[in-house]
N, C-alpha and C. Protein backbone atom coordinates (compact mmCIF):
# COMPACT_ATOMS: atom_id res chain seq x y z
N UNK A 1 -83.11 -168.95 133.42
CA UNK A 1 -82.83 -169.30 132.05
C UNK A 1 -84.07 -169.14 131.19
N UNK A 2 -85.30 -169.65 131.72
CA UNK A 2 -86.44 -169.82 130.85
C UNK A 2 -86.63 -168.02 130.86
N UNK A 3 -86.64 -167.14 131.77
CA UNK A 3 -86.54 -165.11 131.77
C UNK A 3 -85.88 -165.01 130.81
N UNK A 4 -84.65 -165.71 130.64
CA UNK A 4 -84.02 -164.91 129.21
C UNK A 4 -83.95 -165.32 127.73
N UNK A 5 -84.47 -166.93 127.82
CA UNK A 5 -85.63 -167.06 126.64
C UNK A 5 -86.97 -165.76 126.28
N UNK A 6 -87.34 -166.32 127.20
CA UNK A 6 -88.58 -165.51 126.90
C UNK A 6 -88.47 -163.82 126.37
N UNK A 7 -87.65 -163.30 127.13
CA UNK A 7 -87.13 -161.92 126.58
C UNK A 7 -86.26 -161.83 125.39
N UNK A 8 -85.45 -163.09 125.01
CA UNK A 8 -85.06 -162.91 123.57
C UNK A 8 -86.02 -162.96 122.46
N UNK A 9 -86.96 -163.65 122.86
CA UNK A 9 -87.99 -163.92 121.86
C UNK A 9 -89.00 -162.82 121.52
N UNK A 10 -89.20 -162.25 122.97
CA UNK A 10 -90.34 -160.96 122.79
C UNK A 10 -89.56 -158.98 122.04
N UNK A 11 -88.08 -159.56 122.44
CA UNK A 11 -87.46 -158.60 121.33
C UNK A 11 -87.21 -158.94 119.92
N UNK A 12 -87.02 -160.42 119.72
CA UNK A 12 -87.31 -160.60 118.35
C UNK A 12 -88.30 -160.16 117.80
N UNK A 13 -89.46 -160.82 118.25
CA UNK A 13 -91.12 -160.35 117.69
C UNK A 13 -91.15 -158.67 117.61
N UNK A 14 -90.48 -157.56 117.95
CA UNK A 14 -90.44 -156.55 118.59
C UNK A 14 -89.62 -156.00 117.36
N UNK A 15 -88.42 -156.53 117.14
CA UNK A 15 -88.10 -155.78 116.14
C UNK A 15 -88.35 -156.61 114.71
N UNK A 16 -88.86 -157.58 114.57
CA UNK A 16 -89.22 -157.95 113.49
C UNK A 16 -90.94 -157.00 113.25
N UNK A 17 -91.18 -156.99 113.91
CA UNK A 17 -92.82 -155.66 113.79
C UNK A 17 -92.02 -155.02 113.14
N UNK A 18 -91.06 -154.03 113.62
CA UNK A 18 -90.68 -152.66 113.23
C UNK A 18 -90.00 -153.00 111.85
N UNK A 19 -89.65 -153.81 111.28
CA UNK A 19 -89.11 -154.09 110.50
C UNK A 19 -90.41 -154.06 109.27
N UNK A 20 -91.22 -154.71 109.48
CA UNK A 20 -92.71 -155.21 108.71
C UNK A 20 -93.05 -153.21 108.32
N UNK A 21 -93.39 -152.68 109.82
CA UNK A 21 -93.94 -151.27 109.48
C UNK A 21 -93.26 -150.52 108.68
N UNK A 22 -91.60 -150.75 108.98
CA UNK A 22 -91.12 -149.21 108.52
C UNK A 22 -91.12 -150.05 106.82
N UNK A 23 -90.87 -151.59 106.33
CA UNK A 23 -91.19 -151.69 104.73
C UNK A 23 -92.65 -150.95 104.08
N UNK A 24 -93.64 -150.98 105.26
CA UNK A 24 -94.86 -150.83 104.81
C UNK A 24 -95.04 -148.77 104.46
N UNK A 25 -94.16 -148.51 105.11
CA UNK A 25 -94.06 -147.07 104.87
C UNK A 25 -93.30 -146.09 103.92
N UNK A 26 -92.26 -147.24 103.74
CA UNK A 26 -91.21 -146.86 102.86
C UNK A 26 -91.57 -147.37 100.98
N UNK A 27 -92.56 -147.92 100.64
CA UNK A 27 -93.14 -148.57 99.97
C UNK A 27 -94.10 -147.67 99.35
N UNK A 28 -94.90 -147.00 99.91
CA UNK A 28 -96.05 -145.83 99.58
C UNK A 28 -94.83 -144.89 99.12
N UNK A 29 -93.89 -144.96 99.62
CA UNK A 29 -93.36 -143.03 99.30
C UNK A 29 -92.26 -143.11 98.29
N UNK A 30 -92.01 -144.34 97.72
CA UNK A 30 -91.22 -144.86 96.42
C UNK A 30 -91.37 -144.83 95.04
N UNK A 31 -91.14 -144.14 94.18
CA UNK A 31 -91.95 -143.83 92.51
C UNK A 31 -91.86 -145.56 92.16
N UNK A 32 -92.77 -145.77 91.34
CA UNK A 32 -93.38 -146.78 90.53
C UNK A 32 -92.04 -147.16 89.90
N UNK A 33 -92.41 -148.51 89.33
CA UNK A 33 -91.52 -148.80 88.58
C UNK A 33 -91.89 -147.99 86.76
N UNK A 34 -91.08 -147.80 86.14
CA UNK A 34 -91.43 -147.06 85.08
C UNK A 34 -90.14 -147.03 83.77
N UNK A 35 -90.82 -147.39 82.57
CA UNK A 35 -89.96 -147.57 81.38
C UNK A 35 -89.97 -146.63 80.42
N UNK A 36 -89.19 -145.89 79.51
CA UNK A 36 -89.16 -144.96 78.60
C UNK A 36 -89.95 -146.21 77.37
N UNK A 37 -91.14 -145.27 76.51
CA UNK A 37 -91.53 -146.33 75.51
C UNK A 37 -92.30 -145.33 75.02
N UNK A 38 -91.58 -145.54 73.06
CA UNK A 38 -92.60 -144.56 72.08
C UNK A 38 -93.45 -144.76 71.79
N UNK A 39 -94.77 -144.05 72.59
CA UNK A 39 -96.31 -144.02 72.45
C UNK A 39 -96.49 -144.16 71.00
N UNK A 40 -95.91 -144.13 70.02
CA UNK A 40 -96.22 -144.37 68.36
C UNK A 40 -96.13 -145.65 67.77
N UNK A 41 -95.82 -146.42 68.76
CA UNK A 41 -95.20 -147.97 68.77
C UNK A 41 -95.86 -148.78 69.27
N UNK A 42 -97.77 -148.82 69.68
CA UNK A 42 -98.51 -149.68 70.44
C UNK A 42 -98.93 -150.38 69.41
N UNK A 43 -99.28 -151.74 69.85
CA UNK A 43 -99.29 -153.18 69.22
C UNK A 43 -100.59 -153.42 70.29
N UNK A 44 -101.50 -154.25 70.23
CA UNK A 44 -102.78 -154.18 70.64
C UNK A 44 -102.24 -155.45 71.83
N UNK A 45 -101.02 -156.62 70.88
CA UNK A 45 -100.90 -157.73 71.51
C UNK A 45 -99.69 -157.66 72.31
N UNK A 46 -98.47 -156.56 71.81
CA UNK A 46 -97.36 -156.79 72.50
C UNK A 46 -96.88 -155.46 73.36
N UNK A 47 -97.90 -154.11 73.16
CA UNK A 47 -97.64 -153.42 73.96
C UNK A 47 -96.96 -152.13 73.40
N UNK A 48 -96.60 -151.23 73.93
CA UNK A 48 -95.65 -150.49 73.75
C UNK A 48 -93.93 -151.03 73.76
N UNK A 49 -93.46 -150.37 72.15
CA UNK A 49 -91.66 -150.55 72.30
C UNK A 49 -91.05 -149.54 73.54
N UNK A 50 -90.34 -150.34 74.24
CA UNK A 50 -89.16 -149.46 75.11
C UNK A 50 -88.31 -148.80 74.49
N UNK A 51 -87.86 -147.80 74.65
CA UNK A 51 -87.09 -146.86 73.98
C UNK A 51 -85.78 -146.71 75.40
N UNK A 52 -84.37 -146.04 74.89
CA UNK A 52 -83.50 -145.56 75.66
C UNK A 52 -84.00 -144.53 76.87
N UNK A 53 -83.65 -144.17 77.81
CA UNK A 53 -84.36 -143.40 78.93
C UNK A 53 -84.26 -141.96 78.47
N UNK A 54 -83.03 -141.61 77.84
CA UNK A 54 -83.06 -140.51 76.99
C UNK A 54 -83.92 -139.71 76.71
N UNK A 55 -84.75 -140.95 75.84
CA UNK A 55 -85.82 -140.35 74.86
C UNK A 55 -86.74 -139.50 75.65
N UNK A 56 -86.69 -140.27 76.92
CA UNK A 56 -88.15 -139.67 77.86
C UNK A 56 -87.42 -137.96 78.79
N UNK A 57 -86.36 -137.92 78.69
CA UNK A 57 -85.59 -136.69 79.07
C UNK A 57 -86.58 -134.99 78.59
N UNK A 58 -87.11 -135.26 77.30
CA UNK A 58 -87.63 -134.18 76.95
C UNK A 58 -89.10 -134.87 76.17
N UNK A 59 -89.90 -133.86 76.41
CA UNK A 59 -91.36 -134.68 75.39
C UNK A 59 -91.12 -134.63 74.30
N UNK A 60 -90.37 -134.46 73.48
CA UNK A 60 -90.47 -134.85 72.09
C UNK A 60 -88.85 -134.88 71.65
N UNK A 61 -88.31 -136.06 71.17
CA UNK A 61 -87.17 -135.89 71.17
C UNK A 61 -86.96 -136.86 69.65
N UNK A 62 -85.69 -136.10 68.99
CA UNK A 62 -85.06 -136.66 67.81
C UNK A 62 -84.44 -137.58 67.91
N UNK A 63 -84.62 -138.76 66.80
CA UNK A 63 -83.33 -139.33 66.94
C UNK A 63 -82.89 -139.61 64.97
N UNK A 64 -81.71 -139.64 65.35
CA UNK A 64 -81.06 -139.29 64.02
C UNK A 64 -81.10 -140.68 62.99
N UNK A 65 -81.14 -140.62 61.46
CA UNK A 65 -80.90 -141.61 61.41
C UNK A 65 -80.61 -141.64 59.61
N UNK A 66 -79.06 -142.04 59.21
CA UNK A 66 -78.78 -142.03 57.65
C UNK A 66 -80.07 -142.06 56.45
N UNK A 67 -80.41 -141.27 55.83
CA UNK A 67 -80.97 -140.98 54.64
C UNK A 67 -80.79 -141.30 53.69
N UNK A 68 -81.37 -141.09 52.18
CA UNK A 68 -80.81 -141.30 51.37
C UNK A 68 -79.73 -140.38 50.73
N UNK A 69 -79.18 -140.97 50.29
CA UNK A 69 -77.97 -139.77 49.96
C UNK A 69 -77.12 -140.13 51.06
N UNK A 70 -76.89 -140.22 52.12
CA UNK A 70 -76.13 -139.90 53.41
C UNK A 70 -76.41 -138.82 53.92
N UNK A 71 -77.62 -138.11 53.57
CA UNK A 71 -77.92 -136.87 54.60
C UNK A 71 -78.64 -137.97 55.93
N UNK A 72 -78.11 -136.93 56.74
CA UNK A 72 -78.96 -137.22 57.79
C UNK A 72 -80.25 -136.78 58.16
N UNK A 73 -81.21 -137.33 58.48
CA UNK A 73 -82.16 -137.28 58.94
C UNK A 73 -83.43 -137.38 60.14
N UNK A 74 -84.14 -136.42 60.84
CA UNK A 74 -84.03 -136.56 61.87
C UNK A 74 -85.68 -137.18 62.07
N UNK A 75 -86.02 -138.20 62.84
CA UNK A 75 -87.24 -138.95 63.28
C UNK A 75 -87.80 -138.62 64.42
N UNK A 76 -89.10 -138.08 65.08
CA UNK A 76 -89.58 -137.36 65.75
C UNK A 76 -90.11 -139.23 66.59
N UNK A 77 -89.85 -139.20 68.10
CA UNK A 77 -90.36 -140.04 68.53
C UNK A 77 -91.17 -139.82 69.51
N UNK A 78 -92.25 -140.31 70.09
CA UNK A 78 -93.33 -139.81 71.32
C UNK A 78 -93.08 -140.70 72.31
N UNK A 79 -92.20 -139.93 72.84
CA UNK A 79 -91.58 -141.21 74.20
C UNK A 79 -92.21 -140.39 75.35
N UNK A 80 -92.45 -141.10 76.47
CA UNK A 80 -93.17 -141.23 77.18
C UNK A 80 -92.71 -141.75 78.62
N UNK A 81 -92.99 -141.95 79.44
CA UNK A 81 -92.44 -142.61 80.78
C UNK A 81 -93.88 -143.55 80.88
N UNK A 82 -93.57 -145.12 81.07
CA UNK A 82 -95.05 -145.53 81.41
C UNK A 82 -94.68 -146.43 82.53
N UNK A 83 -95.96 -146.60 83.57
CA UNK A 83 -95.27 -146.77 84.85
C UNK A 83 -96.13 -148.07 85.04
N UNK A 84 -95.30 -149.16 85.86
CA UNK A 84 -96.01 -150.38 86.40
C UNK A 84 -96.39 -151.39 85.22
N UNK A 85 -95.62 -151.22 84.70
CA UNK A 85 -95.92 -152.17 83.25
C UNK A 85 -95.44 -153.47 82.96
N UNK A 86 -96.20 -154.28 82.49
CA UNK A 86 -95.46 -155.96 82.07
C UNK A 86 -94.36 -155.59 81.12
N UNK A 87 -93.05 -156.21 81.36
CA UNK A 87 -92.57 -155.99 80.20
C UNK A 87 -91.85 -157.49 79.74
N UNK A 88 -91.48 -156.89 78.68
CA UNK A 88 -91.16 -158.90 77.67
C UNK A 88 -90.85 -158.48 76.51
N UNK A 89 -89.54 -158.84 76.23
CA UNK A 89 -89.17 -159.10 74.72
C UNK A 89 -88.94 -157.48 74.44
N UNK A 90 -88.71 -156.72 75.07
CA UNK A 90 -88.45 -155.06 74.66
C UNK A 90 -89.69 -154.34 74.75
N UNK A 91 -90.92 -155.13 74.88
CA UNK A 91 -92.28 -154.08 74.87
C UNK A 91 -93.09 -154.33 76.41
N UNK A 92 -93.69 -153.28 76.76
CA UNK A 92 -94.41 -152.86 77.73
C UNK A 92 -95.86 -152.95 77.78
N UNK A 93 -96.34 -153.50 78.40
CA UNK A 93 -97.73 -153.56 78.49
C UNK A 93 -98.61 -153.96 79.60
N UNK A 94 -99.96 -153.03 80.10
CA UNK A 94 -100.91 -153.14 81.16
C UNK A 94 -100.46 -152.03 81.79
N UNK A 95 -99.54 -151.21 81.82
CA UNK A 95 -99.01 -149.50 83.00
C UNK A 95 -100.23 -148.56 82.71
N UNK A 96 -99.27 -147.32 82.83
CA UNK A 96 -100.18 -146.14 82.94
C UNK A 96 -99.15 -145.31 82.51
N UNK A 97 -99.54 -144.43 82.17
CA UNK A 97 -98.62 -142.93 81.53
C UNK A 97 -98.75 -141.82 82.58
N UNK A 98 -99.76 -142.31 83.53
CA UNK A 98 -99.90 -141.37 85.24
C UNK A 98 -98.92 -142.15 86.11
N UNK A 99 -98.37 -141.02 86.56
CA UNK A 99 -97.65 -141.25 87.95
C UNK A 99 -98.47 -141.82 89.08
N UNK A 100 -98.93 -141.05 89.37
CA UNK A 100 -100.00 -140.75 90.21
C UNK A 100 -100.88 -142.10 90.53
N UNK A 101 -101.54 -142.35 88.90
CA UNK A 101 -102.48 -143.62 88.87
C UNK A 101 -101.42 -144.87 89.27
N UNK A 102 -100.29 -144.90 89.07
CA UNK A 102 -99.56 -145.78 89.80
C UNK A 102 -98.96 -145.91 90.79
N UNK A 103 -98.98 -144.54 91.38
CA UNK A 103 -98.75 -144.85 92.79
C UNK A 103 -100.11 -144.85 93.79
N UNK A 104 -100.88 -144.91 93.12
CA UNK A 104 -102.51 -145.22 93.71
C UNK A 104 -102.73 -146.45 93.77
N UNK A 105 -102.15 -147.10 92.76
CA UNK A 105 -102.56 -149.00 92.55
C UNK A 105 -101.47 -149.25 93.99
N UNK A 106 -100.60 -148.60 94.41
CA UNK A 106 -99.90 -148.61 95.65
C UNK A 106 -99.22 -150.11 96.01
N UNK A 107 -98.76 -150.19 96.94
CA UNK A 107 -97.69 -151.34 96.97
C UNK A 107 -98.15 -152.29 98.38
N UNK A 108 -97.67 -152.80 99.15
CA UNK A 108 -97.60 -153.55 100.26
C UNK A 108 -97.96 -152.36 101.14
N UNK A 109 -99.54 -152.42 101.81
CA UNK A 109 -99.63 -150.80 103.14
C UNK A 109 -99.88 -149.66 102.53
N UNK A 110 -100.36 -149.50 101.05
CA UNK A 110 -100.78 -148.39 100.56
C UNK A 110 -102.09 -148.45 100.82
N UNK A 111 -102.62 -147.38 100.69
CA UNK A 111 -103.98 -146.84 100.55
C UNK A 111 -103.99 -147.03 98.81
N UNK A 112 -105.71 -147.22 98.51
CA UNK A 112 -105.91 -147.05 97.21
C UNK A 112 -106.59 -148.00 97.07
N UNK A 113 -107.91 -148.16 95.94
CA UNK A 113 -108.53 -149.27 95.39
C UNK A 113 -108.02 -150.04 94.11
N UNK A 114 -107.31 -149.05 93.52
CA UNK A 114 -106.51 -149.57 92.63
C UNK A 114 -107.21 -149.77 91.55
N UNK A 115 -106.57 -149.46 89.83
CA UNK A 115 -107.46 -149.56 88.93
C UNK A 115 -106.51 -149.93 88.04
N UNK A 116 -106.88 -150.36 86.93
CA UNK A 116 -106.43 -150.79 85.45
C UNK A 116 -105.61 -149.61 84.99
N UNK A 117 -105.09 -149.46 84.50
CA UNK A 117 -104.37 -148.91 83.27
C UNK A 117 -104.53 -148.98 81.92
N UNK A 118 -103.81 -148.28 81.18
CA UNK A 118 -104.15 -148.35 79.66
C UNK A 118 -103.92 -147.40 78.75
């Protein structure tokens, strides 16, 4: 009885490891978390505005919006993808506009020293 304690326990420990490694691997090879937000919209205190994901579809994209008269009119926005960012209240702030630099700040088992953003 006490043999098949002991062997339930040392396959627990056994696959709870494998469980720990394969998060620690699957973690490095995952894109950042990351928000569409028009770089024309930074606030020193609240960050960059989030924009629709849309916007970030093409680097420079229109969005339409009634004129005077009722012509329409079209507004040029600088949306952006920014990655690893605080966000609150619709704005973004502390990421990076690098991929890269955020998957360097890396997760649980990454490599990397990791740096600020901005």
């Amino acid at each position: 009885m006490a043999e098949a304690r002991r062997r339930l326990r040392s396959s627990t420990v056994v696959l709870g490891g494998m469980g720990v490694v394969a998060a620690a691997l699957t973690s490095c090879g995952s894109d950042p978390d990351r928000r569409c937000v028009d770089r024309d919209s930074y606030d020193s205190v609240y960050g960059y505005k989030v924009v629709a994901d849309k916007n970030c579809k093409s680097s420079t994209s229109g969005s339409s919006a009634a004129g005077k008269g009722g012509r329409t009119t079209t507004r040029k926005t600088d949306a952006a993808w920014y990655y690893d960012a605080d966000v609150s209240h619709g704005r973004a702030d502390s990421g990076t506009f690098s991929k890269s630099e955020a998957v360097d700040r890396g997760g649980f088992g990454c490599s990397g020293s990791g740096s600020g953003g901005g």
